[in-house]
Protein backbone atom coordinates (compact mmCIF):
# COMPACT_ATOMS: atom_id res chain seq x y z
CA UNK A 1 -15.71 17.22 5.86
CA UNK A 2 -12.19 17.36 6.07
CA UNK A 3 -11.82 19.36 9.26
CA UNK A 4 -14.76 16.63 10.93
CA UNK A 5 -11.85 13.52 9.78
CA UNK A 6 -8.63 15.21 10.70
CA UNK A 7 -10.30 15.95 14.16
CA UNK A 8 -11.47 12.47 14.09
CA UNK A 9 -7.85 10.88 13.31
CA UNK A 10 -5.99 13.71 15.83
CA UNK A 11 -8.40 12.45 18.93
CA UNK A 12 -8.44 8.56 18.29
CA UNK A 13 -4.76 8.34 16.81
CA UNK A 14 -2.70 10.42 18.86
CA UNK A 15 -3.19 9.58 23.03
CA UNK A 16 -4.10 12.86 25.10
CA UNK A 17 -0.77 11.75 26.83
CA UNK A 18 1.26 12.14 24.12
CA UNK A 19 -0.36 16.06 22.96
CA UNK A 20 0.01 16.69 26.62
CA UNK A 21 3.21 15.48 26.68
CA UNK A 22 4.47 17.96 23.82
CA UNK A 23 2.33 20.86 24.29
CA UNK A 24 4.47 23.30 25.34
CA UNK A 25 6.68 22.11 21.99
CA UNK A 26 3.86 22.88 19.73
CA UNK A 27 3.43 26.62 21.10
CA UNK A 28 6.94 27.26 19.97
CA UNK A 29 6.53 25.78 17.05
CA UNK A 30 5.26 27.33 13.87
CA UNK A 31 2.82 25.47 12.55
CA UNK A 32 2.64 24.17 8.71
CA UNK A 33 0.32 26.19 6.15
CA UNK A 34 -3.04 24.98 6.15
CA UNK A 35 -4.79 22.96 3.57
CA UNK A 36 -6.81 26.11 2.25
CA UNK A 37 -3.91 27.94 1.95
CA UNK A 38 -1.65 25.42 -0.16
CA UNK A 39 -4.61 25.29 -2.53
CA UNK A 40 -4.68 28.80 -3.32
CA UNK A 41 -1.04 29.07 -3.47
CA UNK A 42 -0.59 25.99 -6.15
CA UNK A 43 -2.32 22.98 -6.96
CA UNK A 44 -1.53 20.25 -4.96
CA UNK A 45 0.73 18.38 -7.41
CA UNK A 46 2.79 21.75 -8.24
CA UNK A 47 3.24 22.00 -4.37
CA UNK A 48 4.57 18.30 -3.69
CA UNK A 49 7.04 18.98 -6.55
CA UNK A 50 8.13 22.74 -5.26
CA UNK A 51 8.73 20.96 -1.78
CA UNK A 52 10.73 18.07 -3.34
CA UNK A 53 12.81 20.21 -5.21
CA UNK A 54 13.62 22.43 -2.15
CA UNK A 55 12.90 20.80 1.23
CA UNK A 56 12.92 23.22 4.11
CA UNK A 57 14.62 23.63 7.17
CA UNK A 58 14.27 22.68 10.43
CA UNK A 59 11.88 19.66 9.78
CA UNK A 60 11.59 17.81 12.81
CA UNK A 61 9.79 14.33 10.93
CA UNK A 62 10.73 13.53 7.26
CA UNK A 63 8.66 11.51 5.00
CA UNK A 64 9.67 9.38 2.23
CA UNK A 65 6.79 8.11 -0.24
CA UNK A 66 7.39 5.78 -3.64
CA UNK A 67 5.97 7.85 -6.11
CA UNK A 68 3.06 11.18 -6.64
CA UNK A 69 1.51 9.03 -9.71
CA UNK A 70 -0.17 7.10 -7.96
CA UNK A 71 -3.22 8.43 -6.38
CA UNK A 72 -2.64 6.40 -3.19
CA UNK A 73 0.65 7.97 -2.65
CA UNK A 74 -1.11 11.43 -3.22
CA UNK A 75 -3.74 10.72 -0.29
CA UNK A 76 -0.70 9.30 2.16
CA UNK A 77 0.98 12.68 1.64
CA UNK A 78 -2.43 14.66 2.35
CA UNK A 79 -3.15 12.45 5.90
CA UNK A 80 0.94 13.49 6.95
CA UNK A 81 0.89 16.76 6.28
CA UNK A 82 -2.84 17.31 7.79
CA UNK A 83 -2.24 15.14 10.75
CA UNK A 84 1.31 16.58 11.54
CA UNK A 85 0.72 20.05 10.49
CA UNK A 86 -1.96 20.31 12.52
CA UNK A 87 0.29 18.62 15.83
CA UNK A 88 2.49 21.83 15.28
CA UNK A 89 5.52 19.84 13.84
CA UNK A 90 7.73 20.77 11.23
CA UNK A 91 7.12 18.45 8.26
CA UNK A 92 8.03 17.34 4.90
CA UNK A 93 7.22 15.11 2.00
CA UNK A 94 9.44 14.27 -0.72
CA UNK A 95 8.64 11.22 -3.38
CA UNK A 96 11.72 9.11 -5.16
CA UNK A 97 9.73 8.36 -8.40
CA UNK A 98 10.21 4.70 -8.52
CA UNK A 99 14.37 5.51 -8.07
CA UNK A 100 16.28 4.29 -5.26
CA UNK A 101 19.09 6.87 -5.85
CA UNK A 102 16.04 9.74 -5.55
CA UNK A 103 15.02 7.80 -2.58
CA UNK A 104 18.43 7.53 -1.13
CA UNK A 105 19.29 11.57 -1.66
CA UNK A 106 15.46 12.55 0.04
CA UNK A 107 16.71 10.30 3.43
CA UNK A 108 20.17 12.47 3.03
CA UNK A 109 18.20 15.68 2.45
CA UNK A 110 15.68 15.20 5.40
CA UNK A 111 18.83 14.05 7.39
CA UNK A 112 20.54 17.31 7.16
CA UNK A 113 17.52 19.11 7.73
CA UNK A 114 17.47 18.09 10.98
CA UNK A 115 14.87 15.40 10.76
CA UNK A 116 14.82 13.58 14.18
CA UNK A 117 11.97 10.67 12.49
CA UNK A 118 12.30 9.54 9.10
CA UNK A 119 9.20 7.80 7.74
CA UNK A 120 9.81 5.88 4.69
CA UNK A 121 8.01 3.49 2.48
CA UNK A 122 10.91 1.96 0.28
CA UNK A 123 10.35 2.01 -3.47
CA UNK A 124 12.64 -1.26 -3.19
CA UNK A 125 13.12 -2.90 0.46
CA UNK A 126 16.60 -3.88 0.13
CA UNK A 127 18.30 -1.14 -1.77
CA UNK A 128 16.81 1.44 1.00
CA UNK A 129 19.00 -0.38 4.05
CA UNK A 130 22.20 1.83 2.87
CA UNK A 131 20.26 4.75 3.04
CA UNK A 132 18.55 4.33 6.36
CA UNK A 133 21.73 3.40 7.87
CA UNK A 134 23.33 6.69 7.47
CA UNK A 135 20.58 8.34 8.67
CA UNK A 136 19.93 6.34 11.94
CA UNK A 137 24.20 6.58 12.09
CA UNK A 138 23.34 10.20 12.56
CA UNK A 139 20.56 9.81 15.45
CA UNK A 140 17.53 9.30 13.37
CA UNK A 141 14.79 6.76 14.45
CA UNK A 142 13.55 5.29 11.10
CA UNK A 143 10.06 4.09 11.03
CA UNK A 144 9.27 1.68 7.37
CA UNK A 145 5.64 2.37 6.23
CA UNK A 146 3.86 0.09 4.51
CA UNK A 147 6.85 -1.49 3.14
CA UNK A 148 9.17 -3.49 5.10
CA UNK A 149 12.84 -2.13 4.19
CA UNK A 150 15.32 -5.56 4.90
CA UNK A 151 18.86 -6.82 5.47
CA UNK A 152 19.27 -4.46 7.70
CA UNK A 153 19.48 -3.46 11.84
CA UNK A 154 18.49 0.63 11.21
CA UNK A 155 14.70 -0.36 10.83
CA UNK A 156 13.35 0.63 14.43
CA UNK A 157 9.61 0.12 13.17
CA UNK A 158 7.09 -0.74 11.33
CA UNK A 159 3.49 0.45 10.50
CA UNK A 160 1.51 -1.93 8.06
CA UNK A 161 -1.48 -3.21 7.08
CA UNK A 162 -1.96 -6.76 7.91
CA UNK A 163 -0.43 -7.55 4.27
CA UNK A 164 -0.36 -11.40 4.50
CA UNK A 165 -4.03 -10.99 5.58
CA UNK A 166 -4.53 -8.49 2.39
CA UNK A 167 -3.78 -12.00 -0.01
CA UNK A 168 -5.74 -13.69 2.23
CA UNK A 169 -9.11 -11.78 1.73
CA UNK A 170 -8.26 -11.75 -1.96
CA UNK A 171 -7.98 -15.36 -2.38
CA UNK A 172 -10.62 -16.18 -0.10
CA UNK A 173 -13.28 -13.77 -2.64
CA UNK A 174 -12.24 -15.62 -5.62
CA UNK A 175 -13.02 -19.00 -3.50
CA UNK A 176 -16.29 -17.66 -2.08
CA UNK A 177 -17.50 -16.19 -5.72
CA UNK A 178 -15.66 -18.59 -8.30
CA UNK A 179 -18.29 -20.14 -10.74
CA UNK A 180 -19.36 -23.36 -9.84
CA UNK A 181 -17.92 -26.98 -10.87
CA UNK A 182 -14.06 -27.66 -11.12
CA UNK A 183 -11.43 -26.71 -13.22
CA UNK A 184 -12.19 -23.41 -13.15
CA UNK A 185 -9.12 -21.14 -14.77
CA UNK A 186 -7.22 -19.06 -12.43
CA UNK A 187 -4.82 -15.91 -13.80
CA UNK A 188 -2.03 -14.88 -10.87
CA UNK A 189 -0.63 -11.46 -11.21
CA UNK A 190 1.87 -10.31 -8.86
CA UNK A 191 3.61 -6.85 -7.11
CA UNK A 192 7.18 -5.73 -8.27
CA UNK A 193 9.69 -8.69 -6.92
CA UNK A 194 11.74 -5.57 -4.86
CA UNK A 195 8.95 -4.86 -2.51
CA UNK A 196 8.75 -7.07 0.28
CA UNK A 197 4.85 -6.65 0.37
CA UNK A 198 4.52 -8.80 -2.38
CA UNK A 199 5.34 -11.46 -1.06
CA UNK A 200 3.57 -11.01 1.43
CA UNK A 201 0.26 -10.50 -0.56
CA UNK A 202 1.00 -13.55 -2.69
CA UNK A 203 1.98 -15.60 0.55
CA UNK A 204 -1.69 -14.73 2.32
CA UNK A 205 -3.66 -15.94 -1.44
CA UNK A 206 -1.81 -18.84 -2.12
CA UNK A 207 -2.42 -20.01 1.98
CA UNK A 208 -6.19 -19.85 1.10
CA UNK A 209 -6.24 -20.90 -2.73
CA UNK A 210 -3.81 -23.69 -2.87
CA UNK A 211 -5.53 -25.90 -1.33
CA UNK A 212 -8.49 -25.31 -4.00
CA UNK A 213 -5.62 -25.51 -6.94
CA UNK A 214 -5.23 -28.95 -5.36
CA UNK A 215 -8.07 -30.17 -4.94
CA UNK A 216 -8.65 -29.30 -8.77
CA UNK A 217 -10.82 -26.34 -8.29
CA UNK A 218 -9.13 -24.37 -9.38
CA UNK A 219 -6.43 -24.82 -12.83
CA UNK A 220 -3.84 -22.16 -13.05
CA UNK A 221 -3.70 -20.66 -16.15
CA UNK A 222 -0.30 -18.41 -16.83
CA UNK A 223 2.02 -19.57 -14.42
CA UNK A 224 4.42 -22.85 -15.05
CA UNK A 225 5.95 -22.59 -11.40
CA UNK A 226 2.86 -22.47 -10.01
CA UNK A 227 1.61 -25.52 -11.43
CA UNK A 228 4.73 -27.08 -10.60
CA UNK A 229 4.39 -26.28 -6.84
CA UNK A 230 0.22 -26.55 -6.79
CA UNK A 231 0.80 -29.54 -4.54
CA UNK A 232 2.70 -27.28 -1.66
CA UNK A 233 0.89 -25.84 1.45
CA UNK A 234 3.54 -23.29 2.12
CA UNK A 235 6.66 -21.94 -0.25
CA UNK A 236 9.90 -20.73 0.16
CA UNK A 237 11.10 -17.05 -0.47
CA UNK A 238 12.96 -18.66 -3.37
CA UNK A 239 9.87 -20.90 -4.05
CA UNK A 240 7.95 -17.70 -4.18
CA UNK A 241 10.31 -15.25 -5.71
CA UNK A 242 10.32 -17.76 -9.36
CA UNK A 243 6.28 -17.78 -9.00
CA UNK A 244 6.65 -13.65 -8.91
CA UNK A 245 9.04 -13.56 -11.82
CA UNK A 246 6.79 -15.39 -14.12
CA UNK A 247 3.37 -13.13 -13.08
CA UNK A 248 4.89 -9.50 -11.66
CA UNK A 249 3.20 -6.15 -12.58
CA UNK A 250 6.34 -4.05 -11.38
CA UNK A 251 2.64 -2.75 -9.71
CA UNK A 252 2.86 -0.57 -13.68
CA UNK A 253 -0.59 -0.85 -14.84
CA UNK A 254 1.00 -1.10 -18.43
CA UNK A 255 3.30 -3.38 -17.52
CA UNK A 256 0.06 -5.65 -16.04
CA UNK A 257 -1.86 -4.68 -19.43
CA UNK A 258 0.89 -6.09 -21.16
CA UNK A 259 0.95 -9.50 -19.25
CA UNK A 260 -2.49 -9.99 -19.44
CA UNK A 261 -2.33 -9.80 -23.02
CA UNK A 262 0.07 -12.14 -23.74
CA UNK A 263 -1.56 -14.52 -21.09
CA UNK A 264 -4.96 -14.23 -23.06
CA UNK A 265 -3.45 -14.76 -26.56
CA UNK A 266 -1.51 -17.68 -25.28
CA UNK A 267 -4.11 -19.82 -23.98
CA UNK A 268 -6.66 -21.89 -25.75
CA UNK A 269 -10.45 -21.23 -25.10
CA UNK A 270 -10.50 -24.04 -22.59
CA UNK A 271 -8.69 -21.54 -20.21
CA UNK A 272 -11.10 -19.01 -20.85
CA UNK A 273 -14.58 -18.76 -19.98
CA UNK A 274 -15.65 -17.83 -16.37
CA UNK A 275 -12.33 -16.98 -14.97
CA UNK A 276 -11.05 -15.85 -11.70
CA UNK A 277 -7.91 -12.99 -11.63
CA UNK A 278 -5.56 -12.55 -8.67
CA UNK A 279 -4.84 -8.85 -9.34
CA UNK A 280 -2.22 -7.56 -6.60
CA UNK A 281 -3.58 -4.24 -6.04
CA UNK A 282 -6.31 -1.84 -8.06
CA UNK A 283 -4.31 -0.33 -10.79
CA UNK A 284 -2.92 -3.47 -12.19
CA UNK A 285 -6.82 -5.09 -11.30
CA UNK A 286 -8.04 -2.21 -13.98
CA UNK A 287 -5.92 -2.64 -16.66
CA UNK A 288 -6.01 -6.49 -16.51
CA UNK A 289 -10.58 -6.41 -16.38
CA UNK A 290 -10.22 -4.54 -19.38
CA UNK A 291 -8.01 -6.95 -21.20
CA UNK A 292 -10.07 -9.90 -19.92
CA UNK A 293 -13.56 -7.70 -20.96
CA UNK A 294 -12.49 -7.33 -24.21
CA UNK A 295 -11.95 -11.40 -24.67
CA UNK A 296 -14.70 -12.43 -26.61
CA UNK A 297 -13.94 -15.82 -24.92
CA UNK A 298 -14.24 -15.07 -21.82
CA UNK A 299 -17.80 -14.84 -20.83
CA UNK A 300 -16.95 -13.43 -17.06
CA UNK A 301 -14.53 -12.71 -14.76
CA UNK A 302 -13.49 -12.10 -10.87
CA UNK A 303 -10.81 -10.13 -10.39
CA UNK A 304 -9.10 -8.74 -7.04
CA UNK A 305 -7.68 -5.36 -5.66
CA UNK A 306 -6.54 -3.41 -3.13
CA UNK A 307 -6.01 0.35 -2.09
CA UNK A 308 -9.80 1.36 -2.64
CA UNK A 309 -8.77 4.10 -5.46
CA UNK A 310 -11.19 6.10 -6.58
CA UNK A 311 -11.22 5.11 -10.41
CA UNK A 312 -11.40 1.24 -9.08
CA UNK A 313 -14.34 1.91 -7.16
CA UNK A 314 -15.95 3.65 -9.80
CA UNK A 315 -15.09 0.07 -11.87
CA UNK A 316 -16.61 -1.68 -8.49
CA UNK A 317 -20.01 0.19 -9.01
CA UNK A 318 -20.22 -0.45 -12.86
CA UNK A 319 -19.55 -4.14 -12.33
CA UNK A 320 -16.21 -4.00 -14.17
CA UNK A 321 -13.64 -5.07 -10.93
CA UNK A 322 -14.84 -7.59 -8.45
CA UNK A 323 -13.32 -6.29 -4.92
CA UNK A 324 -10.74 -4.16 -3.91
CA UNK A 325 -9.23 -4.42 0.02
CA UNK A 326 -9.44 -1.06 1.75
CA UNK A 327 -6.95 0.13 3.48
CA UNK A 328 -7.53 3.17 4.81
CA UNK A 329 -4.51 5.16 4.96
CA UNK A 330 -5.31 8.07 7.37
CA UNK A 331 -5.16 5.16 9.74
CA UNK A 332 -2.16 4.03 8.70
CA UNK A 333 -0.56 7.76 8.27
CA UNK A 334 -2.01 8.28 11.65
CA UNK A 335 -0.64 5.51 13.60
CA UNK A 336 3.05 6.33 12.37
CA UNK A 337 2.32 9.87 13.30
CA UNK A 338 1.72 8.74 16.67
CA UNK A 339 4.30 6.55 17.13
CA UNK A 340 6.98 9.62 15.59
CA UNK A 341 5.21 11.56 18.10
CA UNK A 342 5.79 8.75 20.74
CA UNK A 343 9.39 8.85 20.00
CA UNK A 344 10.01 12.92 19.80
CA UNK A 345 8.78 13.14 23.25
CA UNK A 346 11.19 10.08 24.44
CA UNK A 347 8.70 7.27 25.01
CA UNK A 348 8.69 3.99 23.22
CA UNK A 349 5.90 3.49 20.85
CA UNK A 350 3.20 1.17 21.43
CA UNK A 351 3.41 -2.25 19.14
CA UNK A 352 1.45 -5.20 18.25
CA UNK A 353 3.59 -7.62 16.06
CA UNK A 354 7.01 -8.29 15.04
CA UNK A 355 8.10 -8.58 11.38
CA UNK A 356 11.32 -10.36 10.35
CA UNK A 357 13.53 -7.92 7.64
CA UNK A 358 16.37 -10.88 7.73
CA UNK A 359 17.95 -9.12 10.00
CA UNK A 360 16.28 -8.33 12.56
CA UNK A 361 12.58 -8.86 14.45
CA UNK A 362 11.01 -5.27 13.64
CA UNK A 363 8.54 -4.02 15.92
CA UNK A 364 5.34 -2.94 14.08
CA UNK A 365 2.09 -1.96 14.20
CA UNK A 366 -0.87 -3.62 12.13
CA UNK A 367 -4.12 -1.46 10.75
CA UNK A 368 -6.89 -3.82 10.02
CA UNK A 369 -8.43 -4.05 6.49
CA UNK A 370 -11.41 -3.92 5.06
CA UNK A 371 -13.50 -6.17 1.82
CA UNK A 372 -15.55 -3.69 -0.03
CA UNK A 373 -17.43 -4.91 -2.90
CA UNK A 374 -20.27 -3.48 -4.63
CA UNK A 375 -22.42 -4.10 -1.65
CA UNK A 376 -20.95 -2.23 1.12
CA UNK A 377 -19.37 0.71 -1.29
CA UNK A 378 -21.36 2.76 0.48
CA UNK A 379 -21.06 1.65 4.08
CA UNK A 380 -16.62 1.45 3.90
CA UNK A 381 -16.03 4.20 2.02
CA UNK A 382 -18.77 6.94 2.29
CA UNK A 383 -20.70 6.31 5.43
CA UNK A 384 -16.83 6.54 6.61
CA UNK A 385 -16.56 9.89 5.00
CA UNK A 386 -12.83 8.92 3.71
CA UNK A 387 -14.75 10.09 0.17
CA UNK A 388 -17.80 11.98 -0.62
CA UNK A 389 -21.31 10.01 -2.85
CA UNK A 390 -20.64 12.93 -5.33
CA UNK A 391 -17.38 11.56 -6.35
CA UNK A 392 -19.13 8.47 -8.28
CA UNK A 393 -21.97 7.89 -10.69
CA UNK A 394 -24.02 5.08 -9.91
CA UNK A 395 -24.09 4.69 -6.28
């Protein structure tokens, strides 16, 4: 199944002018070990460690990812090194562990190894700009992933979901499913306040769900700022940023545990109930269902997601999450390895929106996303092939 979807990503992702383009570059190129053969040698978590501890030479596109402890960071390393590896280019993946010093010395490190493309999704948006500046200082085309990196000119582009219209399909479930009659109690959780995404995520749900807050269908239930601003189409950054202070995750699932507890104890029953949660992505969602499940108060609950992990869609089928927004990253990981490929053989890579880092318009490119909820589990996900039936119960 995997050789049928990297063939599948290779022939949509990368244009036959580009391949042709760099053909004679792949010949000389060795290409990377393949999948079979990094599984025999180590598991696949001892392998992303060995090659963070001692990158190799010659690596013609770099790649920076947040963290391995999260699966989705595990499957955005897998899509690189397939796609790329199987290109013929020199590659390699090194994670900063939630650490903007680690994150700063893997841009260095990929730097000196000759990387001519740096991908990079910033563990914190601002704090990467010094780091990316040295690197494009020294020829490097720097291409964010996922996560805007701001404040600063070295950004040349962008690949990205659609993350405003993430929030937006997450508000717009809880409005579509919320129980009826008014009043109805509404929990907002956020992502960590240094990743530019989440604002983004909170700025899509609060465009669809403030009007219902409003109109009094909503009540919000854990946040004082938000009630303060309930009556405001659009917010500031600053607006925003007190909102996110109030209901952040740090996207730590115990951190979210945490919050949800003390949001649960501090309310009366009145807040409790049928609920609806606005969980940022599917690891916080988890952790906050369970602390809402075990309410005896609460008699049901909506709650919101993104990243289609594998545990959350398990939680999906067994009735325990709501929804979770797919984003398929071999899409995603595909479309920057086409535009890194667009760049190594001197063309300018194709775009479709600009993003503003505060200091600059960024070019980027959007990957659409997807709603899956128990209902079309099986149509997004395995029909798709991005996992196999055998990897639930219940389906």
């Amino acid at each position: 199944m995997k050789k049928r979807v990297l063939g599948l990503l290779l022939s949509t992702v990368v244009l036959a002018g580009v391949l042709a383009g760099c053909g004679g570059q792949q010949q000389q190129q060795a290409p990377a070990a393949t999948e079979e053969a990094a599984e025999e040698e180590a598991p696949a978590e001892e392998a992303a460690t060995e090659e963070a501890a001692a990158p190799a030479d010659g690596v013609q596109v770099g790649i920076v990812l947040p963290t391995k402890d999260e699966p989705r960071w595990l499957q955005d390393q897998a899509q690189f090194e397939n796609i790329l590896g199987d290109a013929g280019f020199t590659n390699q993946v090194l994670f900063s562990q939630g650490s903007s010093a680690t994150e700063a010395t893997n841009v260095e490190t990929l730097t000196a190894a000759g990387a001519q493309v740096i991908i990079i999704c910033a563990h914190d948006g601002a704090a990467a700009a010094g780091a990316v500046e040295k690197a494009k200082a020294e020829g490097v085309t720097i291409i964010a992933y996922d996560r805007l990196i701001t404040g600063t000119e070295a950004v040349d582009y962008y690949v990205t979901f659609d993350s405003v219209a993430v929030g937006e399909a997450q508000g717009q479930y809880l409005i579509d499913n919320a129980p009826e009659g008014d009043g109805v109690p509404l929990y907002l959780y956020a992502g960590a306040a240094t990743d530019n995404n989440a604002f983004l995520f909170f700025e899509g749900a609060w465009k669809v769900l403030q009007p219902q807050i409003a109109a009094g269908k909503f009540k919000i239930a854990n946040s004082s700022e938000a009630e303060a601003l309930a009556d405001k189409a659009e917010l500031t950054r600053d607006e925003m940023s007190k909102i996110i202070d109030q209901v952040t995750t740090d996207w730590d699932f115990n951190v979210a545990k945490s919050k949800a507890e003390a949001n649960v104890t501090a309310v009366g029953a009145d807040m409790k109930g049928d609920v609806c949660i606005l969980a940022p992505n599917d690891g916080t969602a988890r952790s906050i269902a369970d602390v809402f499940a075990s309410d005896k108060d609460v008699t049901s609950y909506l709650v919101t997601g993104q990243d289609a992990e594998k545990a959350s869609v398990q939680y999906i089928i067994d009735g325990k999450q709501s929804m979770t927004v797919f984003k398929d990253t071999r899409t995603l990981a595909a479309d920057s390895v086409a535009m890194a490929l667009e760049v190594l053989n001197g063309g300018t890579p194709a775009t479709d929106a600009t993003y503003d880092n505060q200091a600059k318009e960024v070019p980027a490119k959007q990957t659409p996303v997807v709603v899956v909820e128990q209902s079309n589990v099986q149509a997004a996900l395995i029909d798709s092939e991005y996992y196999t039936a055998g990897d639930f119960t219940g389906l």
